[in-house]
PDB file of N, CA and C in Angstrom:
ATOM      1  N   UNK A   1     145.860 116.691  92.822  1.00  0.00           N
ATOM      2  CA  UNK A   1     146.588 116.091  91.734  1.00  0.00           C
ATOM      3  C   UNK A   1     145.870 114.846  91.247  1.00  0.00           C
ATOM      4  N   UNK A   2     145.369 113.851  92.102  1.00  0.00           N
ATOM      5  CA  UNK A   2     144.515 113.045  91.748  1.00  0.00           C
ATOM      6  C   UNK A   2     143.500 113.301  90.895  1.00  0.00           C
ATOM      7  N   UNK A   3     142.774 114.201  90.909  1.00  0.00           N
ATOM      8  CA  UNK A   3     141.710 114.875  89.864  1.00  0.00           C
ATOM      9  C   UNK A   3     142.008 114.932  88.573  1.00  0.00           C
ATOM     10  N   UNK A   4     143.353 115.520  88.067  1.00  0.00           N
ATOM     11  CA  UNK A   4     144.195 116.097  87.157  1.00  0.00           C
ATOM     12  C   UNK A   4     143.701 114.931  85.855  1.00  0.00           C
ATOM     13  N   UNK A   5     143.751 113.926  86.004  1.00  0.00           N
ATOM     14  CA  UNK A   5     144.080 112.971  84.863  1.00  0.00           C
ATOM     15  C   UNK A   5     142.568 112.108  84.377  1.00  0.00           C
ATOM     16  N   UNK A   6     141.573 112.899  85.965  1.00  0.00           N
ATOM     17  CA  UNK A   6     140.467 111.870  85.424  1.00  0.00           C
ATOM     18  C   UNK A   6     139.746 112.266  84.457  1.00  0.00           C
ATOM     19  N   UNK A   7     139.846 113.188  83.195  1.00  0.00           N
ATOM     20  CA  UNK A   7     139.411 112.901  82.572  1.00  0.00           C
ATOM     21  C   UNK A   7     139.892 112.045  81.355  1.00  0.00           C
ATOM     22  N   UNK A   8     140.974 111.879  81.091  1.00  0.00           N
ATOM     23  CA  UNK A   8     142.017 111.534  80.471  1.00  0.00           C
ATOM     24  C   UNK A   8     141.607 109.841  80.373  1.00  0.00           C
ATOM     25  N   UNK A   9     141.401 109.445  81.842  1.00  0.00           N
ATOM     26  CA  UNK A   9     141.105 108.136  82.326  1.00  0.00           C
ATOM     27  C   UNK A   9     139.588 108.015  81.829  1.00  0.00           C
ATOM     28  N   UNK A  10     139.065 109.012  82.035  1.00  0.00           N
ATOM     29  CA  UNK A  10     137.261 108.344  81.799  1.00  0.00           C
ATOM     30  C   UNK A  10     137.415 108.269  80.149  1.00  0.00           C
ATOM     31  N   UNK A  11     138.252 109.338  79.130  1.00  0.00           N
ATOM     32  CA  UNK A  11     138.352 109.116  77.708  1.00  0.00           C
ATOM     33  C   UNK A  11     138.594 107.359  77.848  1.00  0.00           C
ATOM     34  N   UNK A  12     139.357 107.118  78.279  1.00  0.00           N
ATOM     35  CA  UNK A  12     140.123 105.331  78.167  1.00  0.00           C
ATOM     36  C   UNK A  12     139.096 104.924  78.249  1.00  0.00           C
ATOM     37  N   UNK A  13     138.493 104.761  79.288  1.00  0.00           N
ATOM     38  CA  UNK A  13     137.165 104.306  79.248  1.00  0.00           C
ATOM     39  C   UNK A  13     136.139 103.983  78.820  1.00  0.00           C
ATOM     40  N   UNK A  14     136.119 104.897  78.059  1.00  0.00           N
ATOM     41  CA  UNK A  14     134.883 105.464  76.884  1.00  0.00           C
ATOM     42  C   UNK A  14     135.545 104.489  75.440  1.00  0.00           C
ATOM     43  N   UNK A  15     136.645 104.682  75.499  1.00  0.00           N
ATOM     44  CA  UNK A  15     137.270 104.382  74.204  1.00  0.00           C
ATOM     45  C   UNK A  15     137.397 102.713  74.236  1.00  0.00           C
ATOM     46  N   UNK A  16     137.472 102.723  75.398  1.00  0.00           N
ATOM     47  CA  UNK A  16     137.473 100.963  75.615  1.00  0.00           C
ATOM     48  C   UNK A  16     135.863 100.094  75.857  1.00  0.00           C
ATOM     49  N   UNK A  17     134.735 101.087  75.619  1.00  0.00           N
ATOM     50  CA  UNK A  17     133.313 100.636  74.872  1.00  0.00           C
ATOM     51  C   UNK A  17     132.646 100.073  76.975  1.00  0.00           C
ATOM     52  N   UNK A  18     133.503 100.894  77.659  1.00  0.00           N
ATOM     53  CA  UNK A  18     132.806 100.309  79.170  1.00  0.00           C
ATOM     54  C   UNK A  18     132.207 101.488  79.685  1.00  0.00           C
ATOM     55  N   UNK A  19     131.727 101.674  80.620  1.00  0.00           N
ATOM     56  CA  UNK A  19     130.468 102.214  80.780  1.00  0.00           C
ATOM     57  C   UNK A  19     131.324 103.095  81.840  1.00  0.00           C
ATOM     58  N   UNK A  20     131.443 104.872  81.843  1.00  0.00           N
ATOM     59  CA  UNK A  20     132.506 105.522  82.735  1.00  0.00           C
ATOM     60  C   UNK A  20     131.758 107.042  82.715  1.00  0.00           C
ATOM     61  N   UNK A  21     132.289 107.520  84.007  1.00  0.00           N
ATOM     62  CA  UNK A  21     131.491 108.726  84.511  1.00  0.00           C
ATOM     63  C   UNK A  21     132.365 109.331  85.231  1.00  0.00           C
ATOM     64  N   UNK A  22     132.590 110.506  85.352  1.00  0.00           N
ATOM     65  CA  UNK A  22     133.786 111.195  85.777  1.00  0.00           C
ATOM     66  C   UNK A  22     133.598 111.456  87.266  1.00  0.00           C
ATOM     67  N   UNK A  23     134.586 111.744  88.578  1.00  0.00           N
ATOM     68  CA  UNK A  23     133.910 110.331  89.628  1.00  0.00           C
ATOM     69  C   UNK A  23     134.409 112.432  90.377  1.00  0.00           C
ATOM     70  N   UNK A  24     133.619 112.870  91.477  1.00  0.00           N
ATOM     71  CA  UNK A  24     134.502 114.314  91.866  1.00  0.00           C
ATOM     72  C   UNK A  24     135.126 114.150  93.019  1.00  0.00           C
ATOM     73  N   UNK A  25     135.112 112.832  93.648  1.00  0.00           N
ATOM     74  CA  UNK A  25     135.909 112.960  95.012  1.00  0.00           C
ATOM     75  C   UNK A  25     136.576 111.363  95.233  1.00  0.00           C
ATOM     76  N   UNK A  26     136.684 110.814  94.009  1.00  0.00           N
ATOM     77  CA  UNK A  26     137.439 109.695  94.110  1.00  0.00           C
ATOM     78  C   UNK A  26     138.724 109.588  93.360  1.00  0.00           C
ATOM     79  N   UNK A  27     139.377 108.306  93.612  1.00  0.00           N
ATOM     80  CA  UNK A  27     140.234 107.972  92.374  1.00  0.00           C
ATOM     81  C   UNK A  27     140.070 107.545  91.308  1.00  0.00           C
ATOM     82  N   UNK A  28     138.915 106.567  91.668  1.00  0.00           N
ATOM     83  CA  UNK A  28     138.072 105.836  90.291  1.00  0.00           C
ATOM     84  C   UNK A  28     136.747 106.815  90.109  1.00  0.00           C
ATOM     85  N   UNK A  29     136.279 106.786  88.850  1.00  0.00           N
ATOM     86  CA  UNK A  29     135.379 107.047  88.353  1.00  0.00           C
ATOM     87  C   UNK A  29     134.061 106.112  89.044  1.00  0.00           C
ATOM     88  N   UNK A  30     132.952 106.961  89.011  1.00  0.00           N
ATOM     89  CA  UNK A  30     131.886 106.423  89.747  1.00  0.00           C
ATOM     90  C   UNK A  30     131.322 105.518  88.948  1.00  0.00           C
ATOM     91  N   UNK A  31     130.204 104.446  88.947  1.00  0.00           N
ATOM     92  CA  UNK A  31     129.921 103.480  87.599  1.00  0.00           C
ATOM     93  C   UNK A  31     130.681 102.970  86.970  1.00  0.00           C
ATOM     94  N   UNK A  32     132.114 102.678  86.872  1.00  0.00           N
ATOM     95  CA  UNK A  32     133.113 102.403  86.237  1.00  0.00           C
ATOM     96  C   UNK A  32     133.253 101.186  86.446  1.00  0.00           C
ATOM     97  N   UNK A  33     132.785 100.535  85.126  1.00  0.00           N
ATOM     98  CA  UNK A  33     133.476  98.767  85.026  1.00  0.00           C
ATOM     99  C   UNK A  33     134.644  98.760  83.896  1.00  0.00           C
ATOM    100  N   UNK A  34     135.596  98.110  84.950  1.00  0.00           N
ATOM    101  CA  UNK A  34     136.585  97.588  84.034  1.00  0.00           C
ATOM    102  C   UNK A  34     136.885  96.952  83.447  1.00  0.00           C
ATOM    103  N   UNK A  35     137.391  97.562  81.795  1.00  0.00           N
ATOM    104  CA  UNK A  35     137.330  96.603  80.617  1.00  0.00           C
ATOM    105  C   UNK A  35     138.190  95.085  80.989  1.00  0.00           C
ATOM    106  N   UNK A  36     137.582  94.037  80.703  1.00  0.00           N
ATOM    107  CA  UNK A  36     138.169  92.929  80.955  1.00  0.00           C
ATOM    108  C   UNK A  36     139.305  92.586  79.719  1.00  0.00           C
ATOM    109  N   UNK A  37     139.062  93.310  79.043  1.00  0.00           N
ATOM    110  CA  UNK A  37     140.196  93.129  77.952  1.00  0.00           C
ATOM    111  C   UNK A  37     141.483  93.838  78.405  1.00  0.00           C
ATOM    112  N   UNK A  38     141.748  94.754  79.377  1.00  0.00           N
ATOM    113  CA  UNK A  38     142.834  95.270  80.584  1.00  0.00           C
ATOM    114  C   UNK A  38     143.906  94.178  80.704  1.00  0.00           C
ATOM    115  N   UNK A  39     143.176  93.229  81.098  1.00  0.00           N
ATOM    116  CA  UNK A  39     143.987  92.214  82.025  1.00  0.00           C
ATOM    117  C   UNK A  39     144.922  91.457  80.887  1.00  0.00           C
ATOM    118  N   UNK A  40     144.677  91.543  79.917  1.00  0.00           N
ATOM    119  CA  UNK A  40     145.669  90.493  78.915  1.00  0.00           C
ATOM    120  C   UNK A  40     146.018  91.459  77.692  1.00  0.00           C
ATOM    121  N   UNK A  41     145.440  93.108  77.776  1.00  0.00           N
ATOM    122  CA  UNK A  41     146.384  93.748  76.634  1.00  0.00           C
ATOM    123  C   UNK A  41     147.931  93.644  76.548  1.00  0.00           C
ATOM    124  N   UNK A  42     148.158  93.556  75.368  1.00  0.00           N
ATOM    125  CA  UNK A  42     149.729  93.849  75.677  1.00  0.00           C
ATOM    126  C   UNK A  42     150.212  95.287  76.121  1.00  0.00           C
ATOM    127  N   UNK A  43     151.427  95.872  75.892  1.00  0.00           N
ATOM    128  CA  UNK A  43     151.995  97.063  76.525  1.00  0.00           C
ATOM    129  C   UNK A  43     151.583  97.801  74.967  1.00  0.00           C
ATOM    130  N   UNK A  44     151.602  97.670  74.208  1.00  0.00           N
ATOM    131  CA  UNK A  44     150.966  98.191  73.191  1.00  0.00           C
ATOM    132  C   UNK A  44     149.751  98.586  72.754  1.00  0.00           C
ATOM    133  N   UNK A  45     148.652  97.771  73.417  1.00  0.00           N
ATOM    134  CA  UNK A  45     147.062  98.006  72.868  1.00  0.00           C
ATOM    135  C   UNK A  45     147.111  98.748  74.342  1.00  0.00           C
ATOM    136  N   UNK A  46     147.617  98.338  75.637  1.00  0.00           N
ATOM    137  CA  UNK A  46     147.506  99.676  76.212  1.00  0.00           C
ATOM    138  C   UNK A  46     148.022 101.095  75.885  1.00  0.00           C
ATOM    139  N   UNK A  47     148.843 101.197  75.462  1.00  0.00           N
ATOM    140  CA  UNK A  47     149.621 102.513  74.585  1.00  0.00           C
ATOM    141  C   UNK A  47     148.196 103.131  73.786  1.00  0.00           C
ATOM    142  N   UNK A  48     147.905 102.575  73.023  1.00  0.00           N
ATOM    143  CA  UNK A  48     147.159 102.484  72.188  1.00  0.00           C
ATOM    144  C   UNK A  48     145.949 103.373  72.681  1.00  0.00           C
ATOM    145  N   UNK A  49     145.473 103.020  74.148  1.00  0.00           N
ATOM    146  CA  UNK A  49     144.608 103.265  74.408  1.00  0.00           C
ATOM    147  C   UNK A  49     143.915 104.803  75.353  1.00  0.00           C
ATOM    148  N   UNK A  50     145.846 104.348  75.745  1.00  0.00           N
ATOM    149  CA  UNK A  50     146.372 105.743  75.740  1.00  0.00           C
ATOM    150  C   UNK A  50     146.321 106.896  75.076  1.00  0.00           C
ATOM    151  N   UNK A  51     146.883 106.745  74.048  1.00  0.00           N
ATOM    152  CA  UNK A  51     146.726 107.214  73.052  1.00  0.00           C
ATOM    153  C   UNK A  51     145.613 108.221  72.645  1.00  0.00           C
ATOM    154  N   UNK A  52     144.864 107.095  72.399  1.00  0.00           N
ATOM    155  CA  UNK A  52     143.026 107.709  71.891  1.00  0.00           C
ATOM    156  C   UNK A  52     142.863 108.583  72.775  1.00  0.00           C
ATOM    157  N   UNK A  53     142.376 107.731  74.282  1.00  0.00           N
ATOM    158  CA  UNK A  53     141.770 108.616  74.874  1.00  0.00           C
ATOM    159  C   UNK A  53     142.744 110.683  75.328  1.00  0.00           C
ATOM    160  N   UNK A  54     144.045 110.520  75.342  1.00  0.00           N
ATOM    161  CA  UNK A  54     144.220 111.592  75.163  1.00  0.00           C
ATOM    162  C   UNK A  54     144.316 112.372  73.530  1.00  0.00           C
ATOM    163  N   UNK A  55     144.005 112.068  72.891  1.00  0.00           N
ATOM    164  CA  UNK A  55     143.676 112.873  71.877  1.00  0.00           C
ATOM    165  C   UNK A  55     141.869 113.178  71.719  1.00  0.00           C
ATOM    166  N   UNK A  56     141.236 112.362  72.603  1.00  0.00           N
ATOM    167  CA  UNK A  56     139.838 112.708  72.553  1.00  0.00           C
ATOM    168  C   UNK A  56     139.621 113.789  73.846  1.00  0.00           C
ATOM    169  N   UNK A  57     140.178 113.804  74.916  1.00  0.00           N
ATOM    170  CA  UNK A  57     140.492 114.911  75.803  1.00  0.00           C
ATOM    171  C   UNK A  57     141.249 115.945  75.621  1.00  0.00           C
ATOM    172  N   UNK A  58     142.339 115.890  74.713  1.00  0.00           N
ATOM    173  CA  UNK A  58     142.701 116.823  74.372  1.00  0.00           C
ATOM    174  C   UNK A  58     142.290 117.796  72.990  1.00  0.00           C
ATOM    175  N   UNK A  59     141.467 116.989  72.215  1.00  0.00           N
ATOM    176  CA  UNK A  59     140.329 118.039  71.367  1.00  0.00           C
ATOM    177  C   UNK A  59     139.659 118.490  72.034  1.00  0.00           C
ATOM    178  N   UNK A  60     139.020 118.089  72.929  1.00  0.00           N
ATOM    179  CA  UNK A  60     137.971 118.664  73.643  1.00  0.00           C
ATOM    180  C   UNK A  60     138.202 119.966  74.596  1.00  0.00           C
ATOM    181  N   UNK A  61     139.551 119.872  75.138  1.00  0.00           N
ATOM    182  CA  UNK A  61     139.903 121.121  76.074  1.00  0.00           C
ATOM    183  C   UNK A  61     140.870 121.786  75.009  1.00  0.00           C
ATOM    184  N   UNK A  62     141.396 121.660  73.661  1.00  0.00           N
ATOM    185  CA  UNK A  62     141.810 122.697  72.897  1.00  0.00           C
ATOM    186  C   UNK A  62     141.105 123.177  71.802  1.00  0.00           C
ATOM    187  N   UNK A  63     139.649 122.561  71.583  1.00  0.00           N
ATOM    188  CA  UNK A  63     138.888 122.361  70.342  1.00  0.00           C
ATOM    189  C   UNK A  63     139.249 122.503  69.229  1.00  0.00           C
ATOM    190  N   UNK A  64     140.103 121.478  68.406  1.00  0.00           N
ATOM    191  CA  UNK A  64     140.553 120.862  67.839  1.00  0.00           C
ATOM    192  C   UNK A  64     140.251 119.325  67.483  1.00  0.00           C
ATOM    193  N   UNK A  65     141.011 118.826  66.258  1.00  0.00           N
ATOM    194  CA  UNK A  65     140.247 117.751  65.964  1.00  0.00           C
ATOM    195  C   UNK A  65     141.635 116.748  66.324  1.00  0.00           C
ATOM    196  N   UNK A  66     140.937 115.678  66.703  1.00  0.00           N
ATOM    197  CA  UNK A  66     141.873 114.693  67.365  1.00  0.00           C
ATOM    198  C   UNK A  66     142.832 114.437  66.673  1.00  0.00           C
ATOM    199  N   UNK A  67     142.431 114.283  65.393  1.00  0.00           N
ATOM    200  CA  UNK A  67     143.330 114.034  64.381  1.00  0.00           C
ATOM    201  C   UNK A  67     144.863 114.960  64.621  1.00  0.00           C
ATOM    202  N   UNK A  68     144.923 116.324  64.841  1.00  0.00           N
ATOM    203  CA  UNK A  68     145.578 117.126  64.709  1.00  0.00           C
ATOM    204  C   UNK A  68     146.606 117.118  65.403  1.00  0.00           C
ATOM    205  N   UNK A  69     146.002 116.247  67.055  1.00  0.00           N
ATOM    206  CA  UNK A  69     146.934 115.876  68.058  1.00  0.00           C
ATOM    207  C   UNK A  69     147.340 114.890  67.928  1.00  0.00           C
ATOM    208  N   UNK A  70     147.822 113.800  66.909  1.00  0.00           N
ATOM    209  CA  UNK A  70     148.367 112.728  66.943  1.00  0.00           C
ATOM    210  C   UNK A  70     149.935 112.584  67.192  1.00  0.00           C
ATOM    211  N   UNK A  71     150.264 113.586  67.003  1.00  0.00           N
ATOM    212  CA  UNK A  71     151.753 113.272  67.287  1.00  0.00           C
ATOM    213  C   UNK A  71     152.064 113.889  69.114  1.00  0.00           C
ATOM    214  N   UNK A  72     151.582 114.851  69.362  1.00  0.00           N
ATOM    215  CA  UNK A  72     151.216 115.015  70.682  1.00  0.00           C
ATOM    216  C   UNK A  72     151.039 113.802  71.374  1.00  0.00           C
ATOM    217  N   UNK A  73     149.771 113.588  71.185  1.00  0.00           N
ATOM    218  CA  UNK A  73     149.576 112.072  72.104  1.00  0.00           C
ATOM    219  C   UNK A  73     150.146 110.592  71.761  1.00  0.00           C
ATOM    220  N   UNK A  74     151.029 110.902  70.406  1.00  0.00           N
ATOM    221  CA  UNK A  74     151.922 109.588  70.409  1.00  0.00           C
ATOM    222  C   UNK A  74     152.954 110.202  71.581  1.00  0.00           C
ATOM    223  N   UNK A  75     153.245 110.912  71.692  1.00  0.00           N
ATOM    224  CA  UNK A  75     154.921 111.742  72.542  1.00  0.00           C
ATOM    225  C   UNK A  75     154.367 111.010  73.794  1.00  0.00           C
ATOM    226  N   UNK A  76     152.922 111.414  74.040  1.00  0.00           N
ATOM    227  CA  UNK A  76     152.025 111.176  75.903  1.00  0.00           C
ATOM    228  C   UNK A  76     152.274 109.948  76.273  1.00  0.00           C
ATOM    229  N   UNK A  77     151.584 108.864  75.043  1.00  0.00           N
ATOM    230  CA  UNK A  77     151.113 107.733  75.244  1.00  0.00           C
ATOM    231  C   UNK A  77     152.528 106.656  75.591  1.00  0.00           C
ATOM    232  N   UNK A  78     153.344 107.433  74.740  1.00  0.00           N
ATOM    233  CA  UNK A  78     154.626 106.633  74.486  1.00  0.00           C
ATOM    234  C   UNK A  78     155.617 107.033  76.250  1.00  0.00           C
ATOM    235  N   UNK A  79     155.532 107.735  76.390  1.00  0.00           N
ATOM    236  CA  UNK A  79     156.527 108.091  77.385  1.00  0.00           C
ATOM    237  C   UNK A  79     155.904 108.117  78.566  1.00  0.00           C
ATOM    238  N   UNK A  80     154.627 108.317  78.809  1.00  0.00           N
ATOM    239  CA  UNK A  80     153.493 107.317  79.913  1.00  0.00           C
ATOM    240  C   UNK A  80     153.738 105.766  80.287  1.00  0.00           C
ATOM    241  N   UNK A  81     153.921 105.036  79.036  1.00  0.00           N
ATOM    242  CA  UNK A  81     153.480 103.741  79.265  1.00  0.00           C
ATOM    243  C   UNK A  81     155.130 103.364  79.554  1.00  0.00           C
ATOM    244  N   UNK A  82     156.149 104.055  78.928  1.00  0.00           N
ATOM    245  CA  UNK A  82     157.397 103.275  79.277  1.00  0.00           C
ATOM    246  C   UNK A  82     157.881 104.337  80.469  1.00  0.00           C
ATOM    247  N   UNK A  83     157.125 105.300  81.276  1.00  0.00           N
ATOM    248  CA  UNK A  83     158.323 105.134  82.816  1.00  0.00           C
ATOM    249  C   UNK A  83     157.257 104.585  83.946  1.00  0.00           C
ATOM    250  N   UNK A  84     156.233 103.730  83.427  1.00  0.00           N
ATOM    251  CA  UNK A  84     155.409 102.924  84.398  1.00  0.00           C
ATOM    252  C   UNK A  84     156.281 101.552  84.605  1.00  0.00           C
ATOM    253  N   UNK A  85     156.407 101.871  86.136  1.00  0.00           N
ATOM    254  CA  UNK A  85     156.720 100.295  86.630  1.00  0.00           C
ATOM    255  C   UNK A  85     155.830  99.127  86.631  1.00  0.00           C
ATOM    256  N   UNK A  86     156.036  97.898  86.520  1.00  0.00           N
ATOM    257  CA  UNK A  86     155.316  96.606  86.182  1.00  0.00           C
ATOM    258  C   UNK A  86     154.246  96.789  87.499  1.00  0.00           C
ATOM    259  N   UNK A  87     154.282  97.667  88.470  1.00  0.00           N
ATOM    260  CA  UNK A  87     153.439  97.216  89.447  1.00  0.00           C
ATOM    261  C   UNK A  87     152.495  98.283  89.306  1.00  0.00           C
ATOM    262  N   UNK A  88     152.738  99.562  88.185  1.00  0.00           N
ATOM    263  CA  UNK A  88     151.762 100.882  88.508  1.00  0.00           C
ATOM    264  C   UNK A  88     150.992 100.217  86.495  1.00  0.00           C
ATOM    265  N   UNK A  89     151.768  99.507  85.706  1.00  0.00           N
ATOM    266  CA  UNK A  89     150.718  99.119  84.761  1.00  0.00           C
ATOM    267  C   UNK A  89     150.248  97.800  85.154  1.00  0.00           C
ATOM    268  N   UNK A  90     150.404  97.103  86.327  1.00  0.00           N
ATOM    269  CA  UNK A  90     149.843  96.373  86.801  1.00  0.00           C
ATOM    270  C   UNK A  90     148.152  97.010  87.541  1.00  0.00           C
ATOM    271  N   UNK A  91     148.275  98.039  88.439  1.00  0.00           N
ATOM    272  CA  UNK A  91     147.575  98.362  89.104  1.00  0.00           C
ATOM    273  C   UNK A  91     146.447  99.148  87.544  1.00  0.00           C
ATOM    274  N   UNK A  92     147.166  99.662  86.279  1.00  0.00           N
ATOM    275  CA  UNK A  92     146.094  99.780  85.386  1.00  0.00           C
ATOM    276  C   UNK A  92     145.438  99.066  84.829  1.00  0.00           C
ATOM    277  N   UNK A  93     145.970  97.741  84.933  1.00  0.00           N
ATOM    278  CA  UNK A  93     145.196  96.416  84.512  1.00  0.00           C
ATOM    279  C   UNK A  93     143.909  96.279  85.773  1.00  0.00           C
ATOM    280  N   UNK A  94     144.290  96.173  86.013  1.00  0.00           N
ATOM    281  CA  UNK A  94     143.505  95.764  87.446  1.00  0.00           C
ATOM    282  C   UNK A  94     142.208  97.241  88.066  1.00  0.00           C
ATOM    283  N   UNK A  95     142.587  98.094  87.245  1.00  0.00           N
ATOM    284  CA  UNK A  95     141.075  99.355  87.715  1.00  0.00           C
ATOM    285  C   UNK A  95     141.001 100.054  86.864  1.00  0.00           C
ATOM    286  N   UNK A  96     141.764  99.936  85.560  1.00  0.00           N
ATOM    287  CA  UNK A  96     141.361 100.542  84.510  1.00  0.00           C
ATOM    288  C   UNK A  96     141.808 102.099  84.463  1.00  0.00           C
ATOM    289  N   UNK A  97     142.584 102.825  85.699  1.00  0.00           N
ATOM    290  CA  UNK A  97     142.711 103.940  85.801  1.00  0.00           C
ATOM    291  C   UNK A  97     144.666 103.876  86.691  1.00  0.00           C
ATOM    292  N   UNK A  98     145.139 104.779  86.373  1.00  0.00           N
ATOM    293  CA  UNK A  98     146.500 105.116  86.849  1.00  0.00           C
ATOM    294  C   UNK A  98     146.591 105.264  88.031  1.00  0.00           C
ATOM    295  N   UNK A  99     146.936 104.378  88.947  1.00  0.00           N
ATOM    296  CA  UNK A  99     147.158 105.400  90.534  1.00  0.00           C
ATOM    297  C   UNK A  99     148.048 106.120  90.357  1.00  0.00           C
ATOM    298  N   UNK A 100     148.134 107.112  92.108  1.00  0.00           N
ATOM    299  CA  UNK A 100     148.741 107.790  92.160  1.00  0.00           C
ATOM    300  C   UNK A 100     150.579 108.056  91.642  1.00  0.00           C
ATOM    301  N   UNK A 101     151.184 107.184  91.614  1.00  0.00           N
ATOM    302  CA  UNK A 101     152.418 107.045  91.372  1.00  0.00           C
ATOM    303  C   UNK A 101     152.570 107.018  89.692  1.00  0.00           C
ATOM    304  N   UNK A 102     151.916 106.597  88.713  1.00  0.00           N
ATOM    305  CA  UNK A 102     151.640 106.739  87.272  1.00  0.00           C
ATOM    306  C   UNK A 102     150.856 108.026  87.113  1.00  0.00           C
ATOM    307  N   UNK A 103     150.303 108.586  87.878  1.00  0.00           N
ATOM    308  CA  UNK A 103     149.399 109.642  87.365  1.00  0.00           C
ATOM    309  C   UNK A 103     150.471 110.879  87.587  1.00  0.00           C
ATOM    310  N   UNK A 104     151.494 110.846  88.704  1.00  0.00           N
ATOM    311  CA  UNK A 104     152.679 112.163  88.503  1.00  0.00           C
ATOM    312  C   UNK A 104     153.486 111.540  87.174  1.00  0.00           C
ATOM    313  N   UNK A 105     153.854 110.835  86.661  1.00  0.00           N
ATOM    314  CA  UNK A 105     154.474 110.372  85.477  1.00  0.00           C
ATOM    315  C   UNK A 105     153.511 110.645  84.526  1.00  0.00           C
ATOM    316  N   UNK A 106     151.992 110.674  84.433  1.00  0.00           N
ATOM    317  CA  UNK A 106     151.498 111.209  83.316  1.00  0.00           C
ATOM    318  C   UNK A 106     151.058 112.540  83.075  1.00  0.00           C
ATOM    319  N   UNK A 107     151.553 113.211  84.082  1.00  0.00           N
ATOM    320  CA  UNK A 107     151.351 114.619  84.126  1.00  0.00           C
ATOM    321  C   UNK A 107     152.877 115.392  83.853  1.00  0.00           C
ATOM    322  N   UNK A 108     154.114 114.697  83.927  1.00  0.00           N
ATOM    323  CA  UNK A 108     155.187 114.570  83.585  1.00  0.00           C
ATOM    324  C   UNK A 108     155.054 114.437  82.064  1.00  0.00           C
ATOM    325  N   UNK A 109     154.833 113.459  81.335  1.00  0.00           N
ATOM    326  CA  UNK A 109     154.578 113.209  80.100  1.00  0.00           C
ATOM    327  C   UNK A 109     153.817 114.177  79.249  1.00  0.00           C
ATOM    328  N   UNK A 110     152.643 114.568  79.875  1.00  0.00           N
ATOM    329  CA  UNK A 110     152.122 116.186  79.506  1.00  0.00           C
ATOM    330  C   UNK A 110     152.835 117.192  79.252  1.00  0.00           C
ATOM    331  N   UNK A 111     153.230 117.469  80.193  1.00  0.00           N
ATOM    332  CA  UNK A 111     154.178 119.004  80.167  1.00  0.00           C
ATOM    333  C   UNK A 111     155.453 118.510  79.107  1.00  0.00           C
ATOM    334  N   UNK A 112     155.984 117.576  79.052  1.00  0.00           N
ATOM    335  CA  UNK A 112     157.188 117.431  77.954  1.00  0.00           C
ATOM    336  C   UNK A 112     156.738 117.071  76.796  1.00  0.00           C
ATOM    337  N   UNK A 113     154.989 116.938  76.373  1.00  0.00           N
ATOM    338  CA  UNK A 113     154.839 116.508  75.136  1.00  0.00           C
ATOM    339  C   UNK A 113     154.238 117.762  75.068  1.00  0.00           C
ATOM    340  N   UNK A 114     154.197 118.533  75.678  1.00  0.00           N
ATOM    341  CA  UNK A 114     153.166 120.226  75.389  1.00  0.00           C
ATOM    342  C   UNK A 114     151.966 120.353  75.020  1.00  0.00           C
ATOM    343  N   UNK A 115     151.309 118.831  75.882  1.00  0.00           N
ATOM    344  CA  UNK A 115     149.938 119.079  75.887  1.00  0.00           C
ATOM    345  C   UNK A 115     148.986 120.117  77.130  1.00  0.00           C
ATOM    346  N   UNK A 116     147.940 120.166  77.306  1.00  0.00           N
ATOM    347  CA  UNK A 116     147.309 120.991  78.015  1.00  0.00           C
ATOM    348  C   UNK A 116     147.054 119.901  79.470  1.00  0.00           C
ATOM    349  N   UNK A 117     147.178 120.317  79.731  1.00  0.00           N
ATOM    350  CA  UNK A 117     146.660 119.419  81.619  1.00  0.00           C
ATOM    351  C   UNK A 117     144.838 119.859  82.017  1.00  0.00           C
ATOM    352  N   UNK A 118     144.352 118.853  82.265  1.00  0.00           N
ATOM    353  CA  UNK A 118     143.081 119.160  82.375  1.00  0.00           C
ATOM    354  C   UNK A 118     143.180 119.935  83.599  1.00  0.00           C
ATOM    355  N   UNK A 119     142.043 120.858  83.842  1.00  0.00           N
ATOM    356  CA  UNK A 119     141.616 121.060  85.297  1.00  0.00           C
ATOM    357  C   UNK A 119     141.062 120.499  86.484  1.00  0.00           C
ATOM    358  N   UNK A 120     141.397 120.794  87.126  1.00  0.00           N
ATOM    359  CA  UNK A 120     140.924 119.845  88.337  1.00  0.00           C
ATOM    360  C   UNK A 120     139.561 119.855  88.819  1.00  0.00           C
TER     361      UNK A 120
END
């Protein structure tokens, strides 16, 4: 299950201009520096970022244009970021990636916004 979301996470990554590589036996991505702009987004430019990066993962595994999924990944981004507790979007400030306890809530958020779940 840990696997499930990293690509989702390396899109954030990418989208947030830091340097990310999709990691096969970790939680974090291998090479992965975290954007320092993390630590003082609001709950919104994280949404936000959310956002992107699943509509850039999710063109890619439905080939489709991101554009197309915008209301999809508003449903993701939106209902991701509000059933995270202050200590699991804390822990995304702090590594740039969802632990385990946000990552079953964003795989939750998947299936009720009827997006595709990456493979593991």
């Amino acid at each position: 299950m840990r696997a499930v979301l990293r690509p989702v996470l390396a899109a954030i990554a990418i989208a947030a201009s830091t340097h990310a590589a999709f990691a096969a036996a970790s939680n974090t991505p291998t090479q992965y520096a975290v954007d320092p702009a993390l630590k003082t987004a609001s709950i919104g430019e994280l949404q936000s970022r959310v956002r992107q990066a699943c509509a850039v993962t999710q063109a890619k595994l439905q080939n489709v244009s991101e554009f197309s999924l915008s209301r999809k990944c508003d449903c993701y981004a939106g209902r991701t970021m509000r059933s995270l507790s202050a200590d699991e979007v804390q822990a995304y400030r702090d590594t740039g990636v969802f632990n385990e306890g946000a990552r079953a809530k964003a795989l939750g958020a998947l299936d009720s916004c009827k997006l595709q779940r990456p493979a593991l």
